[in-house]
N, C-alpha and C. Protein backbone atom coordinates (compact mmCIF):
# COMPACT_ATOMS: atom_id res chain seq x y z
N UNK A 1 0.84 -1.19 0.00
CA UNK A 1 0.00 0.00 0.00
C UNK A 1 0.88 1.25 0.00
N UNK A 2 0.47 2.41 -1.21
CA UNK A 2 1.08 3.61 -0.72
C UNK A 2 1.01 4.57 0.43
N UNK A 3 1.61 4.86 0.51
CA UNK A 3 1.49 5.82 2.17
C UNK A 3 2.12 7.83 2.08
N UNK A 4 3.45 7.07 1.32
CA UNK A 4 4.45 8.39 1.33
C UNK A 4 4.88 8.44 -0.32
N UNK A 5 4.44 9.98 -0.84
CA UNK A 5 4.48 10.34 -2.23
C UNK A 5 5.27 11.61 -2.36
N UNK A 6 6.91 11.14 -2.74
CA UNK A 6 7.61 12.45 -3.09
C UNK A 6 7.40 12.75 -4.67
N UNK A 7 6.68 14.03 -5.04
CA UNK A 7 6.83 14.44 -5.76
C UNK A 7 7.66 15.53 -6.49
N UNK A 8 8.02 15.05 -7.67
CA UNK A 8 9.56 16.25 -8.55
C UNK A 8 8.65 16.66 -9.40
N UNK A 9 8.79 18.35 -9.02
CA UNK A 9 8.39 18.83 -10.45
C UNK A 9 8.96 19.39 -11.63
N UNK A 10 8.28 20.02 -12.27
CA UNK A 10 9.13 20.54 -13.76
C UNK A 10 10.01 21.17 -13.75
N UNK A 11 11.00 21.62 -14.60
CA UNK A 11 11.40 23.09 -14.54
C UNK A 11 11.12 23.90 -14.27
N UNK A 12 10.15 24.28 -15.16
CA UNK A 12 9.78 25.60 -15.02
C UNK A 12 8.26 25.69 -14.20
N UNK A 13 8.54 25.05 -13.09
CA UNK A 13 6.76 25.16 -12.00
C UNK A 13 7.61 25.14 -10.68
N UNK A 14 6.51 24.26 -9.58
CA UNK A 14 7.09 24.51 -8.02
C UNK A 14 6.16 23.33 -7.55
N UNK A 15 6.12 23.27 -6.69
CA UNK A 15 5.79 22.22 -5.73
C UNK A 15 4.37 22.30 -5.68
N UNK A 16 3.55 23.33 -5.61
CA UNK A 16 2.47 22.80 -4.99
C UNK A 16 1.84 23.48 -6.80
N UNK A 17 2.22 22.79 -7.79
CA UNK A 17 1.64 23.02 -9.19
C UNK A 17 -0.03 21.92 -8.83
N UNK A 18 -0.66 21.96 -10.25
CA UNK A 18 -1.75 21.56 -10.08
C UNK A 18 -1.96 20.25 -9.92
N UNK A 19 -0.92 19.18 -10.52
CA UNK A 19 -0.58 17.96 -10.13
C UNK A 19 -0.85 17.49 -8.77
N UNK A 20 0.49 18.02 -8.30
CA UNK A 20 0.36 18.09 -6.96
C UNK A 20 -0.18 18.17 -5.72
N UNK A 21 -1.13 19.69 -6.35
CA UNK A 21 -2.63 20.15 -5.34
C UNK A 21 -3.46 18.66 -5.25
N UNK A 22 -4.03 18.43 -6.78
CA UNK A 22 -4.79 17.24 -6.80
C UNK A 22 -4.41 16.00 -6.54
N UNK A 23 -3.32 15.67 -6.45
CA UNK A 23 -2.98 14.58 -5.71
C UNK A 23 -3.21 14.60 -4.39
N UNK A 24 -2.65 15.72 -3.77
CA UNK A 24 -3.19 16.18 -2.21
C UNK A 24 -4.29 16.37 -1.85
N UNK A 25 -5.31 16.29 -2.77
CA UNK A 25 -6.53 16.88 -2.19
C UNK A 25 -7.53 15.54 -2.79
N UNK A 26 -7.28 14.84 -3.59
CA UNK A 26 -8.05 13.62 -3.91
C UNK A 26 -7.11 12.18 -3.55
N UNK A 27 -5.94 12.07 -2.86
CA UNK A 27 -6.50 10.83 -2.22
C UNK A 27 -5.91 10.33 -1.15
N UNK A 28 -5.03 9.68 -0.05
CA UNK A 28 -5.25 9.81 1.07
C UNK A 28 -3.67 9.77 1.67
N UNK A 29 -3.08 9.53 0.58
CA UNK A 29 -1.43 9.76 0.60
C UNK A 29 -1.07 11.20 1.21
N UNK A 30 0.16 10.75 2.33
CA UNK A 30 0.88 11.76 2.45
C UNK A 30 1.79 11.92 1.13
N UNK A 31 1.91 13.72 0.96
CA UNK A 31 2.35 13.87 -0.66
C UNK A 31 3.29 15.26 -0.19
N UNK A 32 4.54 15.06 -0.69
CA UNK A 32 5.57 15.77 -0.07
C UNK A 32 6.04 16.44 -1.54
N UNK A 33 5.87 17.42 -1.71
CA UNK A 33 6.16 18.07 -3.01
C UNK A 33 6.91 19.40 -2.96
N UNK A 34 8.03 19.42 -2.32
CA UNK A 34 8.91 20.57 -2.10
C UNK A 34 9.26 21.04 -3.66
N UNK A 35 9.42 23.07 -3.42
CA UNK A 35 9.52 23.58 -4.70
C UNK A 35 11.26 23.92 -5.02
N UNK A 36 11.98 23.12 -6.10
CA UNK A 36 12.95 23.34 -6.37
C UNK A 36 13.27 24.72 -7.32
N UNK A 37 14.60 24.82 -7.19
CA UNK A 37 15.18 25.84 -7.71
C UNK A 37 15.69 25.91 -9.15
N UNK A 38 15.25 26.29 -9.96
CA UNK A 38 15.59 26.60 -11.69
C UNK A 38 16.69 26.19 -11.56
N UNK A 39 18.10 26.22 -10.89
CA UNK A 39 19.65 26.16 -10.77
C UNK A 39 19.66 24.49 -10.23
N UNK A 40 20.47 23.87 -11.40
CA UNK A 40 20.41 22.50 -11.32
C UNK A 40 20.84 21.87 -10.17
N UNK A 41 21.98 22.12 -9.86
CA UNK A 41 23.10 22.16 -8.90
C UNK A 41 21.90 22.27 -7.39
N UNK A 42 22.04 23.00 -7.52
CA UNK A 42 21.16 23.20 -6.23
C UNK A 42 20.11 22.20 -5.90
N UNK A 43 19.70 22.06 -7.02
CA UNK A 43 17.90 21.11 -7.15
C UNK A 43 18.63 19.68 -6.65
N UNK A 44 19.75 19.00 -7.28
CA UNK A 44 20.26 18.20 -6.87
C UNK A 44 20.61 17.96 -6.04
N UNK A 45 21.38 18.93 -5.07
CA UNK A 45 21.74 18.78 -3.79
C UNK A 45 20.69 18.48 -2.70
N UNK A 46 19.84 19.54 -3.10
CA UNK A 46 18.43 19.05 -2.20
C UNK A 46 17.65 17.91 -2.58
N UNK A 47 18.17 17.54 -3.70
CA UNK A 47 16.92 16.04 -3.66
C UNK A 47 17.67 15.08 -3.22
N UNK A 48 19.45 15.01 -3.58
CA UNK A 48 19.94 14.21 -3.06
C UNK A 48 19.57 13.83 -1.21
N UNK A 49 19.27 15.06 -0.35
CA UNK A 49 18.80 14.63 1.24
C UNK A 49 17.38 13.86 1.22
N UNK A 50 16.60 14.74 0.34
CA UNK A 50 15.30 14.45 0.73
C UNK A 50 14.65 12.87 0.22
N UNK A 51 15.84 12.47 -0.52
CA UNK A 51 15.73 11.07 -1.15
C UNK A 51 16.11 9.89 -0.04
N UNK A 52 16.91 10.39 1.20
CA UNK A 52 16.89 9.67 1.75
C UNK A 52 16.10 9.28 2.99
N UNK A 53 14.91 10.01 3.05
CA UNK A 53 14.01 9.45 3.51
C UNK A 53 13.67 7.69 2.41
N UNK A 54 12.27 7.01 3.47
CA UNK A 54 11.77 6.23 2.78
C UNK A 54 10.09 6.48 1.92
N UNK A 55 10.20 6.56 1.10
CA UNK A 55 9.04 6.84 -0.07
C UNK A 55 8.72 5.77 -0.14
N UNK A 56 7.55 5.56 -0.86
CA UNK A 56 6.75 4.21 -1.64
C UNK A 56 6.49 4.89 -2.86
N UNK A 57 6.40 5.91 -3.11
CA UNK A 57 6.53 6.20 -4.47
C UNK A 57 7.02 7.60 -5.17
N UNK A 58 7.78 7.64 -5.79
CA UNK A 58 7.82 9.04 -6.53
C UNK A 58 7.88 8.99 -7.82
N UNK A 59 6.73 10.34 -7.90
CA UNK A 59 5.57 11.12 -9.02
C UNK A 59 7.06 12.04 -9.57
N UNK A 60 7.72 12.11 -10.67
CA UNK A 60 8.21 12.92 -11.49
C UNK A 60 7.63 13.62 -12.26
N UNK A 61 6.77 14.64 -12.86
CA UNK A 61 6.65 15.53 -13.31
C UNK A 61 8.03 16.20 -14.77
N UNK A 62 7.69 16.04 -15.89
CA UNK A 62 8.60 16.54 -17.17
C UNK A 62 10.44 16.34 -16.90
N UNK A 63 10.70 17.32 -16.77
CA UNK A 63 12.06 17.86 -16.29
C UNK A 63 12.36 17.18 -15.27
N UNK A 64 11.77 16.60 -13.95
CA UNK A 64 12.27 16.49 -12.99
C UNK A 64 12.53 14.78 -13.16
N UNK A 65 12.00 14.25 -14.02
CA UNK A 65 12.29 12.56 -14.26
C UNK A 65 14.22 13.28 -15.00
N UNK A 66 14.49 14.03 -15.47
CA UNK A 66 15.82 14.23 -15.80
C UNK A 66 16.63 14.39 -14.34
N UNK A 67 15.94 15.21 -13.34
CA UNK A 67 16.72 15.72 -12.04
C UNK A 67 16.80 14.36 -11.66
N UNK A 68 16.02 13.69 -11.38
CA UNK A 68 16.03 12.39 -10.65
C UNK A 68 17.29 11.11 -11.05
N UNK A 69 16.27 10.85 -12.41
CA UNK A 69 18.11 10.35 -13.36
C UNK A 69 19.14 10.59 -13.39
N UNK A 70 19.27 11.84 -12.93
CA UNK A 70 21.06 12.21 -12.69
C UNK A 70 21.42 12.01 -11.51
N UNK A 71 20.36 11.45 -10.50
CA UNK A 71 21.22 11.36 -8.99
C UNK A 71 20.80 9.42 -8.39
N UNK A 72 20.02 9.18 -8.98
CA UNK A 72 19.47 7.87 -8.30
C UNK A 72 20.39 6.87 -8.83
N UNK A 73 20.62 5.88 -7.85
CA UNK A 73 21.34 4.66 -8.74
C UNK A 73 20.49 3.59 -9.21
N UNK A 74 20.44 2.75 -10.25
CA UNK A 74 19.89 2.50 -10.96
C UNK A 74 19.55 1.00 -10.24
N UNK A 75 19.97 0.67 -9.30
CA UNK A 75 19.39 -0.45 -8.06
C UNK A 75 18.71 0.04 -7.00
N UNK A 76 17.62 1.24 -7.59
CA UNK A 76 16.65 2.25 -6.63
C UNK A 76 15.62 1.12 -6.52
N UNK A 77 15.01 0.53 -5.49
CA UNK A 77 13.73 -0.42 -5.59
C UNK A 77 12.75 -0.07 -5.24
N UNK A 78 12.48 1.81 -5.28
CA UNK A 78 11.08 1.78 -4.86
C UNK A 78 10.69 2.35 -6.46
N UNK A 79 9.21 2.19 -6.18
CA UNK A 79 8.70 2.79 -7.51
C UNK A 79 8.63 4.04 -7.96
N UNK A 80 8.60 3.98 -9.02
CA UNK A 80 8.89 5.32 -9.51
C UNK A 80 7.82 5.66 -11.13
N UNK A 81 7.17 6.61 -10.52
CA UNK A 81 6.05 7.35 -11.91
C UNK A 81 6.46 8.43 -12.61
N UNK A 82 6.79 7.97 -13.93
CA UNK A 82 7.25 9.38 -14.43
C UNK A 82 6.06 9.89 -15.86
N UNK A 83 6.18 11.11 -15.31
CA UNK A 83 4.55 11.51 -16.06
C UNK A 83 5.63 12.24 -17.21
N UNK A 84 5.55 12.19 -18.44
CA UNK A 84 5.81 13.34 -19.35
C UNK A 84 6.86 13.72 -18.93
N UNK A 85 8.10 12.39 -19.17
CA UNK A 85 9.63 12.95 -18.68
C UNK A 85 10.53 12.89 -19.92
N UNK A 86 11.34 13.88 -19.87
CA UNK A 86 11.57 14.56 -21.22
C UNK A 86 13.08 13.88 -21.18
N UNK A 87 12.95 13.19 -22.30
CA UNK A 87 14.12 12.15 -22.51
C UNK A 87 14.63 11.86 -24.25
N UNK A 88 13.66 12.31 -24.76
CA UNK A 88 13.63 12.57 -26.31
C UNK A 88 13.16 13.56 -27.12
N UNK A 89 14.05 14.88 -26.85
CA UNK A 89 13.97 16.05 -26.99
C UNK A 89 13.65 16.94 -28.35
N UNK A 90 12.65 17.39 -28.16
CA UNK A 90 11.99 17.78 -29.96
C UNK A 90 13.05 19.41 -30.16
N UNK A 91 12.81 19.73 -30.93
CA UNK A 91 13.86 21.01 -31.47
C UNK A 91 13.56 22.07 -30.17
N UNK A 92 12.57 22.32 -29.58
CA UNK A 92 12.73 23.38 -28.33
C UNK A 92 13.80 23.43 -27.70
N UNK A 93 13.87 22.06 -27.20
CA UNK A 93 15.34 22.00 -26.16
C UNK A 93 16.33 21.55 -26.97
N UNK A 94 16.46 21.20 -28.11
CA UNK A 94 18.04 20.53 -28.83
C UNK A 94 18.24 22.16 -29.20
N UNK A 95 17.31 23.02 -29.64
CA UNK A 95 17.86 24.73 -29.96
C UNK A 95 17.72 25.41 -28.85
N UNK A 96 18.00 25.46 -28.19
CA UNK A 96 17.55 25.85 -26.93
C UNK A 96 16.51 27.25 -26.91
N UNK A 97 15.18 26.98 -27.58
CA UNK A 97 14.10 27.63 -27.67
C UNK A 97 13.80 28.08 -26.34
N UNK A 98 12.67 28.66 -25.79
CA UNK A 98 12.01 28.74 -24.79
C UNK A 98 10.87 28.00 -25.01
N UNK A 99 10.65 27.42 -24.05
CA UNK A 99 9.60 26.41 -23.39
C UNK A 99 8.14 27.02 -22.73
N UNK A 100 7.09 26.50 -22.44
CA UNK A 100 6.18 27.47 -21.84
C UNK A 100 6.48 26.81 -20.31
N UNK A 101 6.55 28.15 -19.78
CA UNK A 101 6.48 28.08 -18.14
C UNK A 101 5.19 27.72 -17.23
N UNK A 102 5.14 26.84 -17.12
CA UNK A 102 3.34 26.53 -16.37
C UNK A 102 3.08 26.97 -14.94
N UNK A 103 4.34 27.29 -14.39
CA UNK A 103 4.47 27.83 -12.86
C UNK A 103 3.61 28.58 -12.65
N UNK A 104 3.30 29.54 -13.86
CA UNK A 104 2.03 30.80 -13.45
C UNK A 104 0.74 30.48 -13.88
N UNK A 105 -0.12 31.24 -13.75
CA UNK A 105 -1.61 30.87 -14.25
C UNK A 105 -1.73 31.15 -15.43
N UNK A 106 -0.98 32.25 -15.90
CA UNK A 106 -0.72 32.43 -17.36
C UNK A 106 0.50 32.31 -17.90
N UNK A 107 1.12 31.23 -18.43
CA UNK A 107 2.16 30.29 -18.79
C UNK A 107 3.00 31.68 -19.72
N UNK A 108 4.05 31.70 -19.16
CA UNK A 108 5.22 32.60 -20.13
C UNK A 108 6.14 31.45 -20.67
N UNK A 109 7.15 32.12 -20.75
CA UNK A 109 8.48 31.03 -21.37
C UNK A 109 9.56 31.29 -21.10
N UNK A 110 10.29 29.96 -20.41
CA UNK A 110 11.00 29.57 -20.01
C UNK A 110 12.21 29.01 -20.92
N UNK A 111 13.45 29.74 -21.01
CA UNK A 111 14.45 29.15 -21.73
C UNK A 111 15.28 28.11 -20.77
N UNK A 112 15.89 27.32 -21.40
CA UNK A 112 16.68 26.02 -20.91
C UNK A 112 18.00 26.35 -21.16
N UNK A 113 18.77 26.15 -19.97
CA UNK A 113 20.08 26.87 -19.93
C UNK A 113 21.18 25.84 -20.31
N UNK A 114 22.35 25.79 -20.68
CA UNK A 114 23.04 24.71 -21.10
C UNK A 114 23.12 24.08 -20.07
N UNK A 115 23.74 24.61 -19.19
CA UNK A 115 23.70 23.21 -17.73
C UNK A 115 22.37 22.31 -17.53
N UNK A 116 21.07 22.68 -18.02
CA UNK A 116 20.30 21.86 -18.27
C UNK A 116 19.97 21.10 -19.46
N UNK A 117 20.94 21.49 -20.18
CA UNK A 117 20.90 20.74 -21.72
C UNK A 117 21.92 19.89 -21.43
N UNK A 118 22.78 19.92 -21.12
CA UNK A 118 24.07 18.74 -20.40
C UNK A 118 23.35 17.81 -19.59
N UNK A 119 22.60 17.86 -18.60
CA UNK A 119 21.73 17.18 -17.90
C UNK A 119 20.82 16.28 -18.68
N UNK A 120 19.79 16.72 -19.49
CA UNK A 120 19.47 16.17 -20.33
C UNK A 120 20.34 15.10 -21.04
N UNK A 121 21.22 15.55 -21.81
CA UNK A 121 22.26 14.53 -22.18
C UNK A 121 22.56 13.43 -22.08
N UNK A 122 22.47 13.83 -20.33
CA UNK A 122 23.37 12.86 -19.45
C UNK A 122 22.55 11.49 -19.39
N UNK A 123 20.82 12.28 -19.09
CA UNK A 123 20.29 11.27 -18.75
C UNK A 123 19.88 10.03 -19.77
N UNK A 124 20.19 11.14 -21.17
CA UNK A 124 19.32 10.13 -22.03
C UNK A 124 20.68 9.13 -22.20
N UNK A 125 21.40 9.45 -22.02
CA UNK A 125 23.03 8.77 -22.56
C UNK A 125 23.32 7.39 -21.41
N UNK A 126 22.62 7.34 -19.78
CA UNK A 126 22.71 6.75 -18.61
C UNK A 126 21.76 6.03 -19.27
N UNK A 127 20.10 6.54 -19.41
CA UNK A 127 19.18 5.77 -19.97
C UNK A 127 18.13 5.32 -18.57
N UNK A 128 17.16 5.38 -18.97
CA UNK A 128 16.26 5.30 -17.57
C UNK A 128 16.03 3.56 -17.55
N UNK A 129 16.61 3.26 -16.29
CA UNK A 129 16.17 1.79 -16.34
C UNK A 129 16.41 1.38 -14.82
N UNK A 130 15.12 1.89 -14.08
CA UNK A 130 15.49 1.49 -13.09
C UNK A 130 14.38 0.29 -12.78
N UNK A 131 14.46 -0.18 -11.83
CA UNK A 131 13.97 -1.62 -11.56
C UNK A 131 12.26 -1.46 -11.38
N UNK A 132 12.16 -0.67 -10.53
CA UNK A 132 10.34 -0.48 -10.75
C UNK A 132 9.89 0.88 -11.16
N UNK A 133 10.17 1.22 -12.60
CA UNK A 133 9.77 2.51 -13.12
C UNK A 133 8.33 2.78 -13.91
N UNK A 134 7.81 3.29 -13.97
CA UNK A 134 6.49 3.38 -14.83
C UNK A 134 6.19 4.82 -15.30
N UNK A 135 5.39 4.26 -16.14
CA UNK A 135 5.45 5.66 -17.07
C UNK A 135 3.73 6.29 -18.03
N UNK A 136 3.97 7.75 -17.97
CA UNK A 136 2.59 8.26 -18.31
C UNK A 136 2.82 9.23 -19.34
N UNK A 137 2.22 8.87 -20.08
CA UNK A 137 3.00 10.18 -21.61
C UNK A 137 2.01 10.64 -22.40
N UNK A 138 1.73 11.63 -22.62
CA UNK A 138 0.81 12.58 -23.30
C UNK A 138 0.57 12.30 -24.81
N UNK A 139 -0.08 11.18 -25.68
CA UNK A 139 0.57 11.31 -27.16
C UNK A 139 0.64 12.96 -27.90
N UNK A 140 -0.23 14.10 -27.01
CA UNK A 140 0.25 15.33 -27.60
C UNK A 140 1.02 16.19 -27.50
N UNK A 141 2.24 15.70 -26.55
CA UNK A 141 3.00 16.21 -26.27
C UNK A 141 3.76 17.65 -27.09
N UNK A 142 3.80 18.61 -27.12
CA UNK A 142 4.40 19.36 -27.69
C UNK A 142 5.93 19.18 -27.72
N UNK A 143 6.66 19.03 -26.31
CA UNK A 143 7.70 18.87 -25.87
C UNK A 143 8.93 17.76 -26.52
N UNK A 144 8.16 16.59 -26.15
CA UNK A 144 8.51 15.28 -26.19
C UNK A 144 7.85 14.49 -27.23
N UNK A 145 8.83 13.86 -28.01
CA UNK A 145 8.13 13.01 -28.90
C UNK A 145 8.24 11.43 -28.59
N UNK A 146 7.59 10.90 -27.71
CA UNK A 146 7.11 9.59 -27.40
C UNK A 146 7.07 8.21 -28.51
N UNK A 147 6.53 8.47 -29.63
CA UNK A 147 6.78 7.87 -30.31
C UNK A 147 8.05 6.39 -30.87
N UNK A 148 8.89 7.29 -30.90
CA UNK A 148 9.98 5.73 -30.62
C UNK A 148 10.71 5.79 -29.31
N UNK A 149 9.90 5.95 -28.74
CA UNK A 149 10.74 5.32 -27.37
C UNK A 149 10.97 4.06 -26.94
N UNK A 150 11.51 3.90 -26.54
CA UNK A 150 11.81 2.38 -26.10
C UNK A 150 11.25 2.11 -25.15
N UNK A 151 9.89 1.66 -24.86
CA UNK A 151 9.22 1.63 -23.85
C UNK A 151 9.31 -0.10 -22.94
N UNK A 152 9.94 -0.83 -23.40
CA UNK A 152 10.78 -2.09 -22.72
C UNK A 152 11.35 -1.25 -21.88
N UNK A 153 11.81 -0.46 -20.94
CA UNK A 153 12.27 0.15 -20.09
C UNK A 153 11.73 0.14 -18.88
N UNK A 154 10.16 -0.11 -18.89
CA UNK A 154 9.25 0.52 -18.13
C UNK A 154 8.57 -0.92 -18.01
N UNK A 155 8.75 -0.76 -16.61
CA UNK A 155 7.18 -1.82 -15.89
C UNK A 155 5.90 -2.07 -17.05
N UNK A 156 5.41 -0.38 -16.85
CA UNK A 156 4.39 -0.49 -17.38
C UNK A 156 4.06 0.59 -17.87
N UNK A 157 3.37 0.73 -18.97
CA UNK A 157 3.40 2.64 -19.95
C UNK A 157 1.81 2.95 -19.79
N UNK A 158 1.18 4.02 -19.53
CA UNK A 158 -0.25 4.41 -19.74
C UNK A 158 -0.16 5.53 -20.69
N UNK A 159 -0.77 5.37 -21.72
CA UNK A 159 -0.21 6.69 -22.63
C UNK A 159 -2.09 7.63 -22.25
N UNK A 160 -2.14 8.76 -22.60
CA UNK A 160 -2.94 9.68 -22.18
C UNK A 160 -3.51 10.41 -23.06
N UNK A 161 -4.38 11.00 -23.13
CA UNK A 161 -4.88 12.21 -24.35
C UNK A 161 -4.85 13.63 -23.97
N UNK A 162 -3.58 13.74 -24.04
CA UNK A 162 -3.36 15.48 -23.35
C UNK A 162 -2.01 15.87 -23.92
N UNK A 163 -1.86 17.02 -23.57
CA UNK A 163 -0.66 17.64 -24.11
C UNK A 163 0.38 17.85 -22.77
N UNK A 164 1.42 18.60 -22.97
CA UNK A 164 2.43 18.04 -22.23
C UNK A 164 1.80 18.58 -20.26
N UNK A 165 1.34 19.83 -20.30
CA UNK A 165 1.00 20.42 -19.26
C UNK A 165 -0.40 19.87 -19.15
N UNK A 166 -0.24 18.64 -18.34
CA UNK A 166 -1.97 17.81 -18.37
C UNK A 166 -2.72 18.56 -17.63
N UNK A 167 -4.46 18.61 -18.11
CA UNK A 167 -5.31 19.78 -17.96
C UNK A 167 -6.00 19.28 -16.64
N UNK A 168 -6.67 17.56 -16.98
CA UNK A 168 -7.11 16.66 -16.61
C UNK A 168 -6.35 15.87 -15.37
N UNK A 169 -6.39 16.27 -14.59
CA UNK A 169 -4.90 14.87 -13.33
C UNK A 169 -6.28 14.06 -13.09
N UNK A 170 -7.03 13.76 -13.24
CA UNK A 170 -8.08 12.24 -12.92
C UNK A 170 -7.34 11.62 -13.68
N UNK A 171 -7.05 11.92 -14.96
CA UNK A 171 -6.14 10.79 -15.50
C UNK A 171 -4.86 10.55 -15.23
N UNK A 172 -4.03 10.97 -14.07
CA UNK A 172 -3.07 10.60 -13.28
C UNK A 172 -3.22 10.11 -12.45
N UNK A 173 -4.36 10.32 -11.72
CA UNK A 173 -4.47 10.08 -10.02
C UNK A 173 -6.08 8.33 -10.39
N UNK A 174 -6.22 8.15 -11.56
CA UNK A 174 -6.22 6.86 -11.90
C UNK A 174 -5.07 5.94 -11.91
N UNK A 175 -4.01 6.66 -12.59
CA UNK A 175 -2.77 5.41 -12.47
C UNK A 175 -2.55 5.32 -11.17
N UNK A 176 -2.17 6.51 -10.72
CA UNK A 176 -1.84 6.20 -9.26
C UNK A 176 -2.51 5.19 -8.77
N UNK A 177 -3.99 4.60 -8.65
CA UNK A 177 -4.48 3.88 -7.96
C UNK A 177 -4.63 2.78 -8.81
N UNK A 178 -4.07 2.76 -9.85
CA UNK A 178 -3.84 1.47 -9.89
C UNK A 178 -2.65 0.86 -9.79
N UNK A 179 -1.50 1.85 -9.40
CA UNK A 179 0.02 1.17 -9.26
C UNK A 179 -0.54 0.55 -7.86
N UNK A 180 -1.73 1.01 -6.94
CA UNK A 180 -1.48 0.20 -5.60
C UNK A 180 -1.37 -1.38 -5.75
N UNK A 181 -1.52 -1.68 -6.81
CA UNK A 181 -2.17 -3.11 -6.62
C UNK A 181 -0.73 -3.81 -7.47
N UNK A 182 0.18 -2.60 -8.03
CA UNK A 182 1.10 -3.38 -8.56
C UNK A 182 2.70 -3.64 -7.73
């Protein structure tokens, strides 16, 4: 049974984004969603402590399935949900475009700094394969193109009908309840 839910969010958002709220407010999990800092370095340092608590599950959010990949070792055995984690990068981030910022109520844009384009890199180059990972992907992703991914990686894939900043979290906080049983 889940109990304890660290959630990582995007880049460009914070902790208590709308994900988050609704996870907290529809279902009975404690849900720990501290707001990291744009500055990679930093974000890392702090997730590296807060990871060592014990979780039963952590919710990644876009960008932050990259923060996570760069610090976890890949014999991590708790589970892990990564919603719309950006691992196959469409021309926004290979040019380093600006991105839309969802942090606000009215989404600006957010450019991606090279130290987060190195990160990126890193992760897709490490490769996500950790032992109980699962995964939730938007087929409208603006961001991310899902499509050939290698989804043998993953426990288990729920693909979704939304775009990258999901409008809808019932259709998250469904998987969630059904990873209880997995």
């Amino acid at each position: 049974m889940l109990k304890n839910i660290l959630y990582i969010h995007g880049i460009a958002s914070h902790g208590n984004d709308h994900i988050s709220t609704e996870i907290k407010k529809n279902t009975k999990y404690k849900v720990f969603s501290p707001t990291f800092s744009p500055n990679a370095k930093k974000t890392k340092k702090k997730l590296k402590k807060i990871l060592k608590k014990d979780w039963d599950l952590i919710i990644t959010f876009s960008f932050g399935s990259i923060v996570l990949n760069s610090i976890l070792n890949k014999k991590y055995k708790k589970k892990i949900l990564m919603i719309n984690p950006i691992f196959k990068t469409t021309k926004h981030l290979k040019e380093g475009k600006k991105i839309p910022d969802f942090s606000t109520s009215s989404p600006t844009l957010y450019k991606i700094k090279k130290r987060e384009k190195r990160m990126v890199r890193r992760s897709i180059k490490n490769g996500f394969n950790f032992k109980n990972q699962y995964m939730v992907y938007s087929q409208n992703d603006e961001l991310t193109n899902y499509q050939k991914i290698k989804k043998t990686n993953f426990k288990k894939v729920w693909k979704i009908d939304e775009k990258h900043n999901i409008k809808d979290v019932n259709k998250i906080l469904k998987v969630i309840k059904k990873m209880e049983s997995l």
